[in-house]
Protein backbone atom coordinates (compact mmCIF):
# COMPACT_ATOMS: atom_id res chain seq x y z
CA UNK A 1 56.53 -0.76 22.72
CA UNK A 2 53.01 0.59 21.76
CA UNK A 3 52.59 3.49 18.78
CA UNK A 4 53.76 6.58 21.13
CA UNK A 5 50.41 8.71 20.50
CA UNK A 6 48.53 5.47 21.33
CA UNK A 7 46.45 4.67 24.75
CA UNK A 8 48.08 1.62 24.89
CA UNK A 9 51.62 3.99 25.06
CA UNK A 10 50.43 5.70 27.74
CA UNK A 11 49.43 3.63 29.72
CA UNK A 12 52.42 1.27 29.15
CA UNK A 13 54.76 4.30 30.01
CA UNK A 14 52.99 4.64 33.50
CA UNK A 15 52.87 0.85 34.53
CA UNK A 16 56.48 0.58 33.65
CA UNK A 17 57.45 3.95 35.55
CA UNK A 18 55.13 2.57 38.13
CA UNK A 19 56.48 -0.80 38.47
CA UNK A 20 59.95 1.03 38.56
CA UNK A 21 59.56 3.48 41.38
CA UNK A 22 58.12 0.49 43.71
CA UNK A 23 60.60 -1.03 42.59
CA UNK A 24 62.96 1.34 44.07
CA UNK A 25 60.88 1.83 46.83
CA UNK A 26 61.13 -1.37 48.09
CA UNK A 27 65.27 -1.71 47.12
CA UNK A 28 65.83 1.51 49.46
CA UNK A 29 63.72 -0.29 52.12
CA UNK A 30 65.19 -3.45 51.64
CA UNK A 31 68.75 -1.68 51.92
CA UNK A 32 68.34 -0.23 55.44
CA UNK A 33 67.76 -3.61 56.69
CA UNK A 34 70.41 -5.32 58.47
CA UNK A 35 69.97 -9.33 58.00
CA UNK A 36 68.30 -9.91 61.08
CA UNK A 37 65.72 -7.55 60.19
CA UNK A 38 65.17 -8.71 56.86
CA UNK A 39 63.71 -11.83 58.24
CA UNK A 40 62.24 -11.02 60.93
CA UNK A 41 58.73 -10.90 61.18
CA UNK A 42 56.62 -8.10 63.37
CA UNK A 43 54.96 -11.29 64.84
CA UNK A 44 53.84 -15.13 63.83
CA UNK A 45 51.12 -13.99 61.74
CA UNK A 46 52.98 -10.95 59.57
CA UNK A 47 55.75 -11.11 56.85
CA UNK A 48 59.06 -10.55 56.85
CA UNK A 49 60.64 -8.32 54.12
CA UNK A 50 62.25 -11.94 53.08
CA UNK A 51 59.01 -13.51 52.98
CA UNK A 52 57.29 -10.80 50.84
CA UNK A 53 60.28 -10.53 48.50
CA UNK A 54 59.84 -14.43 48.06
CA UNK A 55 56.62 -13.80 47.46
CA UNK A 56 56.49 -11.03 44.84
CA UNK A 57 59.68 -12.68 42.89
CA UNK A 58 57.11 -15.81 42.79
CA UNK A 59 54.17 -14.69 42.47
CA UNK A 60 56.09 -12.12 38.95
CA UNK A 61 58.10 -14.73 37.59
CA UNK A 62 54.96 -16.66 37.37
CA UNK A 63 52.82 -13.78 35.61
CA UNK A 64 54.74 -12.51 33.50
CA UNK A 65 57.51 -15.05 31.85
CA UNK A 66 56.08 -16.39 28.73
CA UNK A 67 53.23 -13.56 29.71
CA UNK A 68 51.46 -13.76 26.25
CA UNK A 69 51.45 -17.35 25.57
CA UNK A 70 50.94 -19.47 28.95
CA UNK A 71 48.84 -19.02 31.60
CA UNK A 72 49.83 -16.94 34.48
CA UNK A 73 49.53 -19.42 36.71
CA UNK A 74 52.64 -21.76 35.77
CA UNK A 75 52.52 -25.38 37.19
CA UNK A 76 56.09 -24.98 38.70
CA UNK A 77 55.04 -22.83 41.01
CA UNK A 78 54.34 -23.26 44.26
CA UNK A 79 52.53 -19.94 45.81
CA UNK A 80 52.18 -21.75 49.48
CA UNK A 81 56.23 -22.52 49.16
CA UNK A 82 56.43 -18.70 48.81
CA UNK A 83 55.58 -17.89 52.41
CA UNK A 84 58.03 -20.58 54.20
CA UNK A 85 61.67 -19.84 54.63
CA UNK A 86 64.01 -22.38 54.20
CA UNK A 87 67.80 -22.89 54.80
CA UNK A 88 67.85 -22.15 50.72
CA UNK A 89 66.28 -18.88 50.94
CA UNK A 90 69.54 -16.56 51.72
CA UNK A 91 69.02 -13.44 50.98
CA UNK A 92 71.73 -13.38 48.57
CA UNK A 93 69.36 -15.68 46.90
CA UNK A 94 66.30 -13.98 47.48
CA UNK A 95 67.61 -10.86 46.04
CA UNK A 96 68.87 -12.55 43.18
CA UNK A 97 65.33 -14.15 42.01
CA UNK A 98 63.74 -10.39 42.94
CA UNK A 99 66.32 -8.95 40.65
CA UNK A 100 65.17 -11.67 38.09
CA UNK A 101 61.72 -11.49 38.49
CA UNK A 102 61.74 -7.44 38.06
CA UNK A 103 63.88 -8.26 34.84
CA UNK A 104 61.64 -10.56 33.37
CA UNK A 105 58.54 -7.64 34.13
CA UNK A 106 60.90 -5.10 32.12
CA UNK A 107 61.53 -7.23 29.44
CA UNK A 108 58.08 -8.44 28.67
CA UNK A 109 56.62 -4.64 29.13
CA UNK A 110 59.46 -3.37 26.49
CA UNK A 111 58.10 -6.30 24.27
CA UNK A 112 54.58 -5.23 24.01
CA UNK A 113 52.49 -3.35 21.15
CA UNK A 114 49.51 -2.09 20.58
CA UNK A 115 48.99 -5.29 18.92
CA UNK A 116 49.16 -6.99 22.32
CA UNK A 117 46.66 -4.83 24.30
CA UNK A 118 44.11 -6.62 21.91
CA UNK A 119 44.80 -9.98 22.95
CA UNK A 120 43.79 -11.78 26.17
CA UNK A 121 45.76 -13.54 28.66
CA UNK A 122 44.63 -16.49 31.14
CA UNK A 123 45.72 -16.24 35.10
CA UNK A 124 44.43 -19.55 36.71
CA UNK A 125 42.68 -20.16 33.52
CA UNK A 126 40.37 -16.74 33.45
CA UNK A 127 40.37 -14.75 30.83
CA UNK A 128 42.13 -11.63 31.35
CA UNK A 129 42.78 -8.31 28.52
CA UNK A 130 46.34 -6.85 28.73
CA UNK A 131 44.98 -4.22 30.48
CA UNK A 132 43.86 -6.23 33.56
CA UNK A 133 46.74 -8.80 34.17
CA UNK A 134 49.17 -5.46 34.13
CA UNK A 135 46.70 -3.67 36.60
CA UNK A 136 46.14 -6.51 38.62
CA UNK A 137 50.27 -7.44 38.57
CA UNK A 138 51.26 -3.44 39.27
CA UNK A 139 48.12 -3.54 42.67
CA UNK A 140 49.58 -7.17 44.12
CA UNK A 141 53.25 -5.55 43.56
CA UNK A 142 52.05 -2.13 45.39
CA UNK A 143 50.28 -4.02 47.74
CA UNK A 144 52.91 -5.90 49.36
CA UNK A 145 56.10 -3.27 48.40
CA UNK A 146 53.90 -1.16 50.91
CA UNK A 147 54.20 -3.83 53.51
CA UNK A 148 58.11 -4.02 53.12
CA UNK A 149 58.09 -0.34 53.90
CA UNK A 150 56.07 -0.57 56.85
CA UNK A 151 57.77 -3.50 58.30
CA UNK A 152 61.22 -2.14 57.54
CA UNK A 153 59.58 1.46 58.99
CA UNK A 154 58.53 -0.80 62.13
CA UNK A 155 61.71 -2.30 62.69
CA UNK A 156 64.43 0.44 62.37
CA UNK A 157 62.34 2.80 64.26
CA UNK A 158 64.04 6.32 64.48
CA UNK A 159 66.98 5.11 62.17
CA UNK A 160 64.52 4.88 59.61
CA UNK A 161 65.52 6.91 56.01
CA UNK A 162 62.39 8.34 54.73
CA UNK A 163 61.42 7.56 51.19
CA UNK A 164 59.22 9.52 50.47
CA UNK A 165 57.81 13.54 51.63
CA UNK A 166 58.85 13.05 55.38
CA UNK A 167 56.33 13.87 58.01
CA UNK A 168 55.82 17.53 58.20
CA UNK A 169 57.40 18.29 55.23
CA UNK A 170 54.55 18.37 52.85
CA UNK A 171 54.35 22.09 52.40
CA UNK A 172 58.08 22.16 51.56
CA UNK A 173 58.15 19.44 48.87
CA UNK A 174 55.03 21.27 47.72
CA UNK A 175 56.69 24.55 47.49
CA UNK A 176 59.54 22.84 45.12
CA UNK A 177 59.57 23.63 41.24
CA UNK A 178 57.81 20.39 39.83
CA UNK A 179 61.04 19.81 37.80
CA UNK A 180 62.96 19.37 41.14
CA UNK A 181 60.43 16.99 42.38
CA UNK A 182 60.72 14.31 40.50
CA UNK A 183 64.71 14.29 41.26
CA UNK A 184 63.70 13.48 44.74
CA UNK A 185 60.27 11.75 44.13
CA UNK A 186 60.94 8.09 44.84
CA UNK A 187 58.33 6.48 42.28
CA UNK A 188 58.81 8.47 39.04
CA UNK A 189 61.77 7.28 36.77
């Protein structure tokens, strides 16, 4: 971990809280979903929550294991792959590669320094600083953890379990003491 008073610390400390609280975004999502609804798509040309956890496990493991020495694109993966189910892809088994995936993020983000944040990375061979792959891993995460929510908001309807302020409730969580916030604000750690 970066030198605590250091940019590099800071911003570490909010990707990793950030990466976190989609994290458990999309795992309180995911949980609502019965089976069927985890792979089922809204219609032939949207994702299922199976498909985008395929996805995001892939598209993670790929960035970030062996993040600072090999190239973020690794040849063992196969993005196209990602977005075809197959009798393989239980979701036992998808949940067990997001799990992974997730795991290798944390581990690589506790391994950093402020060392690191001076080197450069390669995704698809371009040059990228430490600063860039992270932002650009932490938007494609956001980006498609906000389409698990709004499928699994599609599909359960009425039973859906907000996650975050519920509609109409702004100027209640707003009232709250910031301290109590962040015991019931789904992305902070």
């Amino acid at each position: 971990m970066p030198e605590p008073s250091s940019f590099a610390a800071t911003y570490y400390d909010e990707v990793r809280r950030s990466f976190r609280g989609y994290k458990r975004l999309a795992d309180g999502a995911l949980a609502q979903l019965s089976d069927e609804e985890f792979f089922r798509a809204p219609d032939s040309e949207s994702n299922s929550a199976a498909l985008v956890v395929k996805h995001i496990s892939g598209n993670m493991r790929s960035r970030w294991k062996d993040f600072l020495t090999t190239d973020g694109e690794k040849p063992d993966r196969n993005r196209d792959q990602e977005f075809i189910l197959t009798g393989q892809d239980t979701r036992q088994d998808l949940m067990r590669r997001w799990e992974e995936s997730f795991k290798i993020v944390f581990d690589n983000l506790a391994s950093l320094t402020d060392e690191d944040f001076k080197r450069t990375v390669t995704i698809r061979g371009e040059p990228h600083t430490i600063l860039q792959a992270m932002n650009r891993s932490l938007t494609h995460t956001a980006y498609h953890i906000g389409q698990i929510l709004y499928v699994g908001k599609h599909l359960r309807g009425a039973q859906w379990n907000v996650l975050s302020i519920p509609r109409g409730k702004s100027a209640e969580f707003n009232a709250m003491k910031p301290e109590d916030r962040k015991a019931k604000a789904p992305n902070r750690v």
